[in-house]
C-alpha atoms as a PDB file:
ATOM      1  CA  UNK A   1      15.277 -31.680  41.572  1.00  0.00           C
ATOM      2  CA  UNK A   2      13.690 -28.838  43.434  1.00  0.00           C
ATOM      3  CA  UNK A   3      14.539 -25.048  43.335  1.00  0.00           C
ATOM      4  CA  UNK A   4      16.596 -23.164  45.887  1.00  0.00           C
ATOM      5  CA  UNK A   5      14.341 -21.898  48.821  1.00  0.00           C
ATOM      6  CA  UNK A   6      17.804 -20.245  50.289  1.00  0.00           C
ATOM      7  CA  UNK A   7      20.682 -18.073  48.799  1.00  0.00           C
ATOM      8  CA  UNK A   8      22.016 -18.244  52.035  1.00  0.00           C
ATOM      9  CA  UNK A   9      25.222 -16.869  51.153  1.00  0.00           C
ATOM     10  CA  UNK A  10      27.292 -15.518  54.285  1.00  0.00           C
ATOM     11  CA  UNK A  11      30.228 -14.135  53.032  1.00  0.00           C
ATOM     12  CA  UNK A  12      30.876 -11.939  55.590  1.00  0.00           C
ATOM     13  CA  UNK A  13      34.038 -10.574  58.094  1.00  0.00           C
ATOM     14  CA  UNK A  14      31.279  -7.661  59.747  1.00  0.00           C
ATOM     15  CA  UNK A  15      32.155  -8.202  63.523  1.00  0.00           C
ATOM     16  CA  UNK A  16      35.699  -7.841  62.811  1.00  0.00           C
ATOM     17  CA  UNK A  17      37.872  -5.038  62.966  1.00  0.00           C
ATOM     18  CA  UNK A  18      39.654  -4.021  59.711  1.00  0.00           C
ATOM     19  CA  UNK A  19      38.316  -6.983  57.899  1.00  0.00           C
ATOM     20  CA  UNK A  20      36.503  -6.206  54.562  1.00  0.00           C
ATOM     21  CA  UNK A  21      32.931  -6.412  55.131  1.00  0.00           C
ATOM     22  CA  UNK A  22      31.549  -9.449  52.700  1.00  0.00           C
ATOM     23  CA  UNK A  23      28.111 -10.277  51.186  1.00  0.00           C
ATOM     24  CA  UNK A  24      25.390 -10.125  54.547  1.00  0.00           C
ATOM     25  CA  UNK A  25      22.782 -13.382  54.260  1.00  0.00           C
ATOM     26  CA  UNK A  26      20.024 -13.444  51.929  1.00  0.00           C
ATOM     27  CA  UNK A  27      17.811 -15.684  53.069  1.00  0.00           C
ATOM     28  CA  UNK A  28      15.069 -17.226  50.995  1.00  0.00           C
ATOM     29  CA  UNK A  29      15.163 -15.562  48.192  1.00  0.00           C
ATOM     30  CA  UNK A  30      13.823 -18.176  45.447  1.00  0.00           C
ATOM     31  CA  UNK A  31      15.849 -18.816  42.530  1.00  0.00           C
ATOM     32  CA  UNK A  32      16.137 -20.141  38.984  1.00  0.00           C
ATOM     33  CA  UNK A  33      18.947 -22.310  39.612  1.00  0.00           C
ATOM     34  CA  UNK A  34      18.198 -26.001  39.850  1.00  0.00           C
ATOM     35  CA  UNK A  35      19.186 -27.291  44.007  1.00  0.00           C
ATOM     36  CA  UNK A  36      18.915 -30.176  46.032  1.00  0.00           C
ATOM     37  CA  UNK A  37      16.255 -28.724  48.519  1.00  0.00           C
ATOM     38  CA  UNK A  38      12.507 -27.155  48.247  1.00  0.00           C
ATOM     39  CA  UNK A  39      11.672 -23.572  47.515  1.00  0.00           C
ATOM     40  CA  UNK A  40       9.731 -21.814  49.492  1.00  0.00           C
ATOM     41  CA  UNK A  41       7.346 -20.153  47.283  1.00  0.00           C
ATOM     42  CA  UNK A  42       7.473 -15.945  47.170  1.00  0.00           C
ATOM     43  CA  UNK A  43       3.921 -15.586  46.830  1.00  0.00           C
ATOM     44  CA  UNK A  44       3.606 -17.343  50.477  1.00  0.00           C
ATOM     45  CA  UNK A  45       1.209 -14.667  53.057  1.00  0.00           C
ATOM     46  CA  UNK A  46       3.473 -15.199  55.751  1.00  0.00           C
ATOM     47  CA  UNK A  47       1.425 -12.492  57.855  1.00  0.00           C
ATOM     48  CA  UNK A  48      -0.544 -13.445  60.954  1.00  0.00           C
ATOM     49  CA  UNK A  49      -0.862 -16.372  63.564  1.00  0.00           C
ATOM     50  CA  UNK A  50      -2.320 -18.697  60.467  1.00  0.00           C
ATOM     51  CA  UNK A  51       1.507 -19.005  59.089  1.00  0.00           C
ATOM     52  CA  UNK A  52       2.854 -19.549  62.521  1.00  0.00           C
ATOM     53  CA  UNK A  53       0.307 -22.277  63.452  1.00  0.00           C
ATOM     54  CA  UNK A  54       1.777 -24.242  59.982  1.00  0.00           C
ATOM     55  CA  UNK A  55       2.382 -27.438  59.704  1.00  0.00           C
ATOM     56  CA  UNK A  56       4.263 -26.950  56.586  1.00  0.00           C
ATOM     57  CA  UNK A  57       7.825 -26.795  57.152  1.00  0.00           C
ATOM     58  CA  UNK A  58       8.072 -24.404  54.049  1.00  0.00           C
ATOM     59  CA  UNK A  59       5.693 -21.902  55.308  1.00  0.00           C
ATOM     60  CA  UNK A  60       7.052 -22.271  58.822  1.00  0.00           C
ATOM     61  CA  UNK A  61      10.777 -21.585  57.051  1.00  0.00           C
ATOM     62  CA  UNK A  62       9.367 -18.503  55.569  1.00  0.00           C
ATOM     63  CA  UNK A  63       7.606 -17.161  58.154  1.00  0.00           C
ATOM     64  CA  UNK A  64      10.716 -17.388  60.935  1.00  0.00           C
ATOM     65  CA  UNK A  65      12.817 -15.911  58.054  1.00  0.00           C
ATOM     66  CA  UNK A  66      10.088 -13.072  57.689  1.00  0.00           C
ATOM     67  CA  UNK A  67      10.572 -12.547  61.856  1.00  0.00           C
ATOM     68  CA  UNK A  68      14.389 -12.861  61.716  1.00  0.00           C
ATOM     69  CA  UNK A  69      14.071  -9.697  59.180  1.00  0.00           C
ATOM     70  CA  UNK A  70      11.789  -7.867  61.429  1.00  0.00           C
ATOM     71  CA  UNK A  71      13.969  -8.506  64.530  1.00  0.00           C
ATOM     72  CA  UNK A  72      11.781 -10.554  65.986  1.00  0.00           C
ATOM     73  CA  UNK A  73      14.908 -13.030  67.050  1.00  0.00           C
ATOM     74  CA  UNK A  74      13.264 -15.037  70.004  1.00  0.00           C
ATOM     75  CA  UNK A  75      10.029 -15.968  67.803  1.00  0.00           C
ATOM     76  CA  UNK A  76      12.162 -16.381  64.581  1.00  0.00           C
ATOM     77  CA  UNK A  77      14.240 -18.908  66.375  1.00  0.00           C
ATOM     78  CA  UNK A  78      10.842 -20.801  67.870  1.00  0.00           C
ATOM     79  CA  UNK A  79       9.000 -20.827  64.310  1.00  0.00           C
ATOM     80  CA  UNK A  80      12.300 -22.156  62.903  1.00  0.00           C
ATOM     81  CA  UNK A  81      12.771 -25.073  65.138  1.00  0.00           C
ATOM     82  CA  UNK A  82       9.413 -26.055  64.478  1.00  0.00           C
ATOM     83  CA  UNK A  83      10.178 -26.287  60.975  1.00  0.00           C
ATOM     84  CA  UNK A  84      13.279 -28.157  61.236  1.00  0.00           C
ATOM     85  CA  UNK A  85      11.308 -30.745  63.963  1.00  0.00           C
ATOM     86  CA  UNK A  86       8.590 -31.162  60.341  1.00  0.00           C
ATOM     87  CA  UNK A  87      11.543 -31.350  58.078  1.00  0.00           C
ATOM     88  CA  UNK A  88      14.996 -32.208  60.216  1.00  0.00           C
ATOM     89  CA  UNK A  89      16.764 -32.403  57.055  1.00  0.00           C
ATOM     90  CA  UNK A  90      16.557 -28.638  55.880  1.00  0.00           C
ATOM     91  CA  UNK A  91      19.889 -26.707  55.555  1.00  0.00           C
ATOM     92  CA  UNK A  92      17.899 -23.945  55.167  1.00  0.00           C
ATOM     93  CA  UNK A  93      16.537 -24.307  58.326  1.00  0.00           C
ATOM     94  CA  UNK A  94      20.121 -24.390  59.565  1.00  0.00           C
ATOM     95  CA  UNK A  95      21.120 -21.768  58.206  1.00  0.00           C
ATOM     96  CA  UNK A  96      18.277 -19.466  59.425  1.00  0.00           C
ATOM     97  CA  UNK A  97      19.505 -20.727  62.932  1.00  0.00           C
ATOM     98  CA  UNK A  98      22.658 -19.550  62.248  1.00  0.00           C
ATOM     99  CA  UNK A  99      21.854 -16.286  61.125  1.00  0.00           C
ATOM    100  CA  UNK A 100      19.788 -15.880  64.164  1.00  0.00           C
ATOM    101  CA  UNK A 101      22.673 -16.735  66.608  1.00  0.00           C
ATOM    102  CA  UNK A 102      25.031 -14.543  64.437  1.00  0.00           C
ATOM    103  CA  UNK A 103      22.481 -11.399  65.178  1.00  0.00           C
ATOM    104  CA  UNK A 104      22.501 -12.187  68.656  1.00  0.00           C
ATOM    105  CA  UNK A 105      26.645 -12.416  68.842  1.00  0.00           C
ATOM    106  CA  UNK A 106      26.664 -15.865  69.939  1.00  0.00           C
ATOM    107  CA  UNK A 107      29.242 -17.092  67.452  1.00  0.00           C
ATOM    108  CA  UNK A 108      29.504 -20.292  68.610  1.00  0.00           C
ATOM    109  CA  UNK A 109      25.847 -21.133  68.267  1.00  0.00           C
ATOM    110  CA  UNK A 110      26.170 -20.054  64.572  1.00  0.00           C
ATOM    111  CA  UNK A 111      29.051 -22.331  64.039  1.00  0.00           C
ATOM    112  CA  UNK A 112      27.510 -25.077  65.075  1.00  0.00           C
ATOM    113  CA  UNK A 113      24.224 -24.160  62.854  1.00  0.00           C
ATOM    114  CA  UNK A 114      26.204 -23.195  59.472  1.00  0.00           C
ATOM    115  CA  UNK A 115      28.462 -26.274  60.168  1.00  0.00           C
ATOM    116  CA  UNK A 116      25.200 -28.997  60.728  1.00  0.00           C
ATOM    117  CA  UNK A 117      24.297 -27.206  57.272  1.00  0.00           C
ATOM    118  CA  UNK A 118      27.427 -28.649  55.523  1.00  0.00           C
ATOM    119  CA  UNK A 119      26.520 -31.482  57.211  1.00  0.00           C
ATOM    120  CA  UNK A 120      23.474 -32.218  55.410  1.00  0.00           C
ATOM    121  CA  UNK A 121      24.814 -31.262  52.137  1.00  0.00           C
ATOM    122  CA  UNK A 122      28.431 -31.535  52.034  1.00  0.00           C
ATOM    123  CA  UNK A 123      28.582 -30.528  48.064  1.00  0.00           C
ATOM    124  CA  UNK A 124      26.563 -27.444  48.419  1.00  0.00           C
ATOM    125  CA  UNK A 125      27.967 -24.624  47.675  1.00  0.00           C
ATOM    126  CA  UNK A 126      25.628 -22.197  49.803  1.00  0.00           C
ATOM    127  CA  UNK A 127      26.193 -23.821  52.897  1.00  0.00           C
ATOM    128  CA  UNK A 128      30.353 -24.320  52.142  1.00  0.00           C
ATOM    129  CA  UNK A 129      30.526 -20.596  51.776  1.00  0.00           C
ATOM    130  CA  UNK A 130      28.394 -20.157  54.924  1.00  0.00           C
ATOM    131  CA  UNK A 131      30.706 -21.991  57.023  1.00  0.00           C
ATOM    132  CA  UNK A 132      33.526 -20.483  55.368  1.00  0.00           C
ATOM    133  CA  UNK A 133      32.465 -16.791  56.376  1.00  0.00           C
ATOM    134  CA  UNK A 134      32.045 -18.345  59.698  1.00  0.00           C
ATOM    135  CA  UNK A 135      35.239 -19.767  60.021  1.00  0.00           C
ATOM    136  CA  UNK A 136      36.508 -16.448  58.743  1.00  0.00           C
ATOM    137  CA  UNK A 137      35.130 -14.195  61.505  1.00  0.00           C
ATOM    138  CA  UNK A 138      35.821 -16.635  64.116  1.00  0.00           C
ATOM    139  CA  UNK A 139      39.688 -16.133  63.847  1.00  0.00           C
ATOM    140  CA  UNK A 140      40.354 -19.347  61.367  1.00  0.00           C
ATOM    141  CA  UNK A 141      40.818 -17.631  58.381  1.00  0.00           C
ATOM    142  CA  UNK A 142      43.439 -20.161  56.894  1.00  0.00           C
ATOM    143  CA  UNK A 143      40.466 -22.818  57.062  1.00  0.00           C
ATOM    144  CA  UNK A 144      38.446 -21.034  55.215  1.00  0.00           C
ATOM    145  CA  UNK A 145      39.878 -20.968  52.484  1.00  0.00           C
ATOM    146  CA  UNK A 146      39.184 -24.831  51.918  1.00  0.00           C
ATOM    147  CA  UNK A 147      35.234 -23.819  52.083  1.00  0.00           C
ATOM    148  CA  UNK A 148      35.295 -20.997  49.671  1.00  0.00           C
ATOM    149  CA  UNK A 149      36.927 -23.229  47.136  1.00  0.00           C
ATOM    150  CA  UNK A 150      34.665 -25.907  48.031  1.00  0.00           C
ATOM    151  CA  UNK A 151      31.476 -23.571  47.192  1.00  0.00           C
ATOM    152  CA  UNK A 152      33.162 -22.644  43.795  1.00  0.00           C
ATOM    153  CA  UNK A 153      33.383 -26.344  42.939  1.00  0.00           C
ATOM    154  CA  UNK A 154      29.871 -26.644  43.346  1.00  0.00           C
ATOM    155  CA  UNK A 155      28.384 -26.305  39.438  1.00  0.00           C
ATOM    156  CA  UNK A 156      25.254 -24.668  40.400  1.00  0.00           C
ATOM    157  CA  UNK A 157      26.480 -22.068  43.048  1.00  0.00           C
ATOM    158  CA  UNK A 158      24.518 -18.925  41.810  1.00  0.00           C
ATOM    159  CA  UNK A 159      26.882 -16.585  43.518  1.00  0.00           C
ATOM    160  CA  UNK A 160      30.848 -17.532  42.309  1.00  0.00           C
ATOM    161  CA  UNK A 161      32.212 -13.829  42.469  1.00  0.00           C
ATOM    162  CA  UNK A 162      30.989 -14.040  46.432  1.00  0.00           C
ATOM    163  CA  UNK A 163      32.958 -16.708  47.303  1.00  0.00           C
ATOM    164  CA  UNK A 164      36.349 -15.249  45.416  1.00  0.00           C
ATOM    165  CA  UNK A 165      36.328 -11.954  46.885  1.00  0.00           C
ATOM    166  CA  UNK A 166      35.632 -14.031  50.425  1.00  0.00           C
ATOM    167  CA  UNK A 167      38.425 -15.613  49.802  1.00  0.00           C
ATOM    168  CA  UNK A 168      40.896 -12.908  49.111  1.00  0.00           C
ATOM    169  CA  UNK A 169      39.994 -11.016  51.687  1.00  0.00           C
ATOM    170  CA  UNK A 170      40.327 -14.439  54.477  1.00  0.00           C
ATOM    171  CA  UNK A 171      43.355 -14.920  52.108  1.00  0.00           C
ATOM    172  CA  UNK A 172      44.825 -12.122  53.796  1.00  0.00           C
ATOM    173  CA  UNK A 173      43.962 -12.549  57.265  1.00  0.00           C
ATOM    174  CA  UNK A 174      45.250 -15.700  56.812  1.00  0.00           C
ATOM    175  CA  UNK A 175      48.639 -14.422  55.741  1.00  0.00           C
ATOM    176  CA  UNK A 176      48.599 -15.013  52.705  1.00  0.00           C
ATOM    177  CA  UNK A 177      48.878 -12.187  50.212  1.00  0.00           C
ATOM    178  CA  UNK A 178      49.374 -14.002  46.551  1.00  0.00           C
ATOM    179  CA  UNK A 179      46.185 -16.418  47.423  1.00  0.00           C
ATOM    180  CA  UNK A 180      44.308 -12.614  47.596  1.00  0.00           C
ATOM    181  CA  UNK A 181      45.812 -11.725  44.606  1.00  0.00           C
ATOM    182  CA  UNK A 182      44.669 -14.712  42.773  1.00  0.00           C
ATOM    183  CA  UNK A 183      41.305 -14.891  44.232  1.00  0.00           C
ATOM    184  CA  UNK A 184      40.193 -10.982  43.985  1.00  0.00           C
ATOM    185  CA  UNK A 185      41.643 -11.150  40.048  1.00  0.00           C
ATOM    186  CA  UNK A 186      39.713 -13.906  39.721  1.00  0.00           C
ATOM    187  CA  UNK A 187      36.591 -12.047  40.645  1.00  0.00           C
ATOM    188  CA  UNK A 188      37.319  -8.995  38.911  1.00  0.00           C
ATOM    189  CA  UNK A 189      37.266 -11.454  35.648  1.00  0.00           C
ATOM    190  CA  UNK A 190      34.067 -12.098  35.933  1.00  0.00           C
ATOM    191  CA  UNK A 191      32.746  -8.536  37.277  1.00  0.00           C
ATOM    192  CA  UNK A 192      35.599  -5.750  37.179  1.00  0.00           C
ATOM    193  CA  UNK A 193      33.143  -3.298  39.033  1.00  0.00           C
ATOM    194  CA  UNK A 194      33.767  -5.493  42.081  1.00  0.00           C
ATOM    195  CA  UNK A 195      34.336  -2.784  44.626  1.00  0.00           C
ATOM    196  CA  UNK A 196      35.431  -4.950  47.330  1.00  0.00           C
ATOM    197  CA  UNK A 197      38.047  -7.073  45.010  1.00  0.00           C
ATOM    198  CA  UNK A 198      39.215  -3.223  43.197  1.00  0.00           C
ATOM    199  CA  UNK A 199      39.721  -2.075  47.221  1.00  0.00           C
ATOM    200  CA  UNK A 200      41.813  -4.874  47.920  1.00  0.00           C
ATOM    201  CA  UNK A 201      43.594  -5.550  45.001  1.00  0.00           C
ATOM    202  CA  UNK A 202      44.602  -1.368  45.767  1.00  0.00           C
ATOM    203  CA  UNK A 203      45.686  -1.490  49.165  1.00  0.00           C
ATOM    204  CA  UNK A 204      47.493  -4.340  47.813  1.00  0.00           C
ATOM    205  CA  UNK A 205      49.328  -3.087  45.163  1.00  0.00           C
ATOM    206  CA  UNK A 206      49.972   0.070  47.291  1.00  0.00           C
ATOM    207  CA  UNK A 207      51.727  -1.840  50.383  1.00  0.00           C
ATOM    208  CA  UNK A 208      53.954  -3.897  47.360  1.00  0.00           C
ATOM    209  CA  UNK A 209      54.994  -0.360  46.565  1.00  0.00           C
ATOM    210  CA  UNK A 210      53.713  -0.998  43.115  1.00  0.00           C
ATOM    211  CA  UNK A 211      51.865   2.806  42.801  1.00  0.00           C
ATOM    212  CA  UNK A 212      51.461   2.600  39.271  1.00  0.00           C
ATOM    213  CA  UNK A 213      49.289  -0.562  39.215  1.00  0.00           C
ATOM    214  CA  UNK A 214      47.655   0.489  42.600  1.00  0.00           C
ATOM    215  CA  UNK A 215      47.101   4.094  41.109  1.00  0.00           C
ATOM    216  CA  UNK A 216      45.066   2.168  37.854  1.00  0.00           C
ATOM    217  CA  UNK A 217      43.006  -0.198  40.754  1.00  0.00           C
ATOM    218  CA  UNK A 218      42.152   2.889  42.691  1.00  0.00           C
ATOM    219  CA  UNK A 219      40.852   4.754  39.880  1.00  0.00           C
ATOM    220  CA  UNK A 220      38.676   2.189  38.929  1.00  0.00           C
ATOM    221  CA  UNK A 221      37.125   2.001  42.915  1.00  0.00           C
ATOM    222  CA  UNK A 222      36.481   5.713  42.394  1.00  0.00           C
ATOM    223  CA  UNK A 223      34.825   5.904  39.032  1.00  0.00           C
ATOM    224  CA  UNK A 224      32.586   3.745  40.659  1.00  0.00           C
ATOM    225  CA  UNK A 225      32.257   5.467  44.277  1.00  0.00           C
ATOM    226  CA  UNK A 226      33.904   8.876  43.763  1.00  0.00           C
ATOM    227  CA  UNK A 227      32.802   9.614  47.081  1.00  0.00           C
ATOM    228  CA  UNK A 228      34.673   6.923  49.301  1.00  0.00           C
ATOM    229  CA  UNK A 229      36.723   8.326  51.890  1.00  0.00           C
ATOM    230  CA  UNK A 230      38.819   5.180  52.382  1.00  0.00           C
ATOM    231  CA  UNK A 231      39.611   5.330  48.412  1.00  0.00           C
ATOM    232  CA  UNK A 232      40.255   8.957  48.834  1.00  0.00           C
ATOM    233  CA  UNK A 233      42.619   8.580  51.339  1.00  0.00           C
ATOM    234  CA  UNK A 234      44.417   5.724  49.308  1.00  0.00           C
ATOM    235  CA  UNK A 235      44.362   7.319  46.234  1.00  0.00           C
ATOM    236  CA  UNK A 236      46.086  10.604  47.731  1.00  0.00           C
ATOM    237  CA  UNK A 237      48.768   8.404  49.804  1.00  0.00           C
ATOM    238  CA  UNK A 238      49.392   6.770  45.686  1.00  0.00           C
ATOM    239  CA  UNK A 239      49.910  10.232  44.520  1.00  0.00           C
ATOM    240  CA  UNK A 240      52.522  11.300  47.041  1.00  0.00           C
ATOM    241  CA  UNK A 241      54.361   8.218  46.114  1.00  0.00           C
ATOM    242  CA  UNK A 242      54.448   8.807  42.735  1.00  0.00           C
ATOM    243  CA  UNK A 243      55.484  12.792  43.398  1.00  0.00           C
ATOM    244  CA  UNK A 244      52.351  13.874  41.724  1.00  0.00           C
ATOM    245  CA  UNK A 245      51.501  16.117  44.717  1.00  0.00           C
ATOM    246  CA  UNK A 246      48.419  18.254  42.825  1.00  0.00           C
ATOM    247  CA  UNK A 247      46.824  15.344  42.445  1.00  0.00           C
ATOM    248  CA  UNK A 248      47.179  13.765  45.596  1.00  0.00           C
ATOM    249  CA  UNK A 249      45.727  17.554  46.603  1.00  0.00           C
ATOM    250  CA  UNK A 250      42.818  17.372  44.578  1.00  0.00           C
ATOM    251  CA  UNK A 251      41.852  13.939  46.164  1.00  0.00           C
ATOM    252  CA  UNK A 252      42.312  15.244  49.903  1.00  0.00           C
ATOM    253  CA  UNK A 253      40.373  18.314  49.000  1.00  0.00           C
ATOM    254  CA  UNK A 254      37.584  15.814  47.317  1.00  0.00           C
ATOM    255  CA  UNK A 255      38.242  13.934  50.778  1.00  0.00           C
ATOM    256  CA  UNK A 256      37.613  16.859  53.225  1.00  0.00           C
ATOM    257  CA  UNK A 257      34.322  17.546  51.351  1.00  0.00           C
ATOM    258  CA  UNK A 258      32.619  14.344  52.134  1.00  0.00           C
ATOM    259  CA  UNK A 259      29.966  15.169  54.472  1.00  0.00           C
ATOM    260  CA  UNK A 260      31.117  13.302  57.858  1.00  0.00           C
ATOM    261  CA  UNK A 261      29.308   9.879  58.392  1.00  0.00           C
ATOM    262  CA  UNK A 262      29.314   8.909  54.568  1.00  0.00           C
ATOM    263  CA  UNK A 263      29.681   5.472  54.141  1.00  0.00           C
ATOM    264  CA  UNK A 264      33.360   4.140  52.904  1.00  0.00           C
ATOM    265  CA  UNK A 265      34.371   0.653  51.536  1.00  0.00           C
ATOM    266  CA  UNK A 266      35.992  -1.195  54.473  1.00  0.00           C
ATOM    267  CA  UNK A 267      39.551  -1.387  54.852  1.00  0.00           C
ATOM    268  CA  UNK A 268      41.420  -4.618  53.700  1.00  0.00           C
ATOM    269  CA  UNK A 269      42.897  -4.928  56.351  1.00  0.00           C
END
């Protein structure tokens, strides 16, 4: 059994308004854990016309996922389909197509690439995630839920947490508040700095009108990132509910200090 060439984990809700932004691809990084396809070595040069002129699909892989980095979406796309026409059965390759139709906004395109991934290993957890982000940011958020527990079935998915806090946060686009609940606690087992599952699971609390628990999940997002505006602003709304209005102060006054385009955790929902 070969190592991964891909972590090609897209968890992610980014072209949607008010959706929590996920995990962004990471394409070929090589890893440790044991998976069904071929690694593309790191210490490939992927620089110059030699790697483009390959014949090796691995090379070719890394040197379109080298372009796709760079921008370069029109060549990344060529180099890529040349590797999948050496190696047709590369989800990898897939997935770099995908990821290349996502940056251009042609959703549809991606779909189709992340889905043909899934195809050609149904039990891989990568790809299941993949499709699930997909199906996530495509305005099927209840069907994604099937894929994210489909990745976490998958023994030697390297990225577990990923594919909880996807799901809570497609849990509730989907509707479906106690499936985030049980999916973001899930994740903040296994890492309780989770910032995205400690966001939700705050807003969450907060909208239930439990303040006390929403007060403790807050305060764990801001020991972490004091500076978040959207935690801020929660944290202050948590303190008015719970009549403690010098604290709620102290967090708008640590609020109107941020310098203006800091970056925030994105809102739940």
């Amino acid at each position: 059994m070969h190592k991964s060439a891909v972590v090609s984990a897209l968890l992610g809700c980014v072209l949607l308004a008010g959706c929590t932004q996920l995990e962004r691809l990471t394409l070929i990084r090589p890893s440790a854990q044991p998976r069904g396809f071929t690694q593309i070595a790191p210490t490939y040069d992927v620089s110059g016309k030699k790697g483009r002129d390959s014949t090796d699909p691995m090379m070719l892989l890394a040197v379109a996922t080298e372009l796709y980095q760079q921008g370069q979406l029109d060549e990344a796309e060529r180099i890529a389909r040349k590797a999948l026409k050496a190696k047709p059965e590369s989800g990898d390759g897939q997935t770099l197509l995908g990821a290349i139709a996502q940056a251009r906004g042609d959703m549809a395109a991606a779909g189709r690439a992340y889905k043909a991934a899934v195809d050609l290993r149904p039990n891989d957890g990568l790809y299941a995630n993949n499709y699930g982000g997909w199906l996530c940011e495509t305005g099927q958020a209840a069907q994604s839920l099937a894929w994210f527990d489909r990745a976490l079935a998958d023994p030697g998915y390297p990225t577990p947490v990923g594919a909880m806090v996807n799901g809570g946060t497609c849990a509730i686009r989907a509707g479906q508040p106690l499936q985030a609940e049980s999916r973001w606690r899930s994740a903040l087992a296994v890492d309780p700095q989770n910032l995205t599952a400690l966001a939700g699971m705050a807003k969450l609390e907060s909208e239930r009108g439990n303040n006390l628990e929403a007060r403790a999940f807050v305060e764990r997002w801001l020991a972490l990132q004091p500076d978040d505006a959207t935690g801020l602003r929660l944290a202050a709304e948590v303190e008015q509910k719970l009549g403690d209005n010098a604290a709620a102060s102290r967090y708008l006054s640590r609020l109107q200090a941020i310098p203006p385009g800091s970056p925030s955790i994105p809102r739940t929902q």
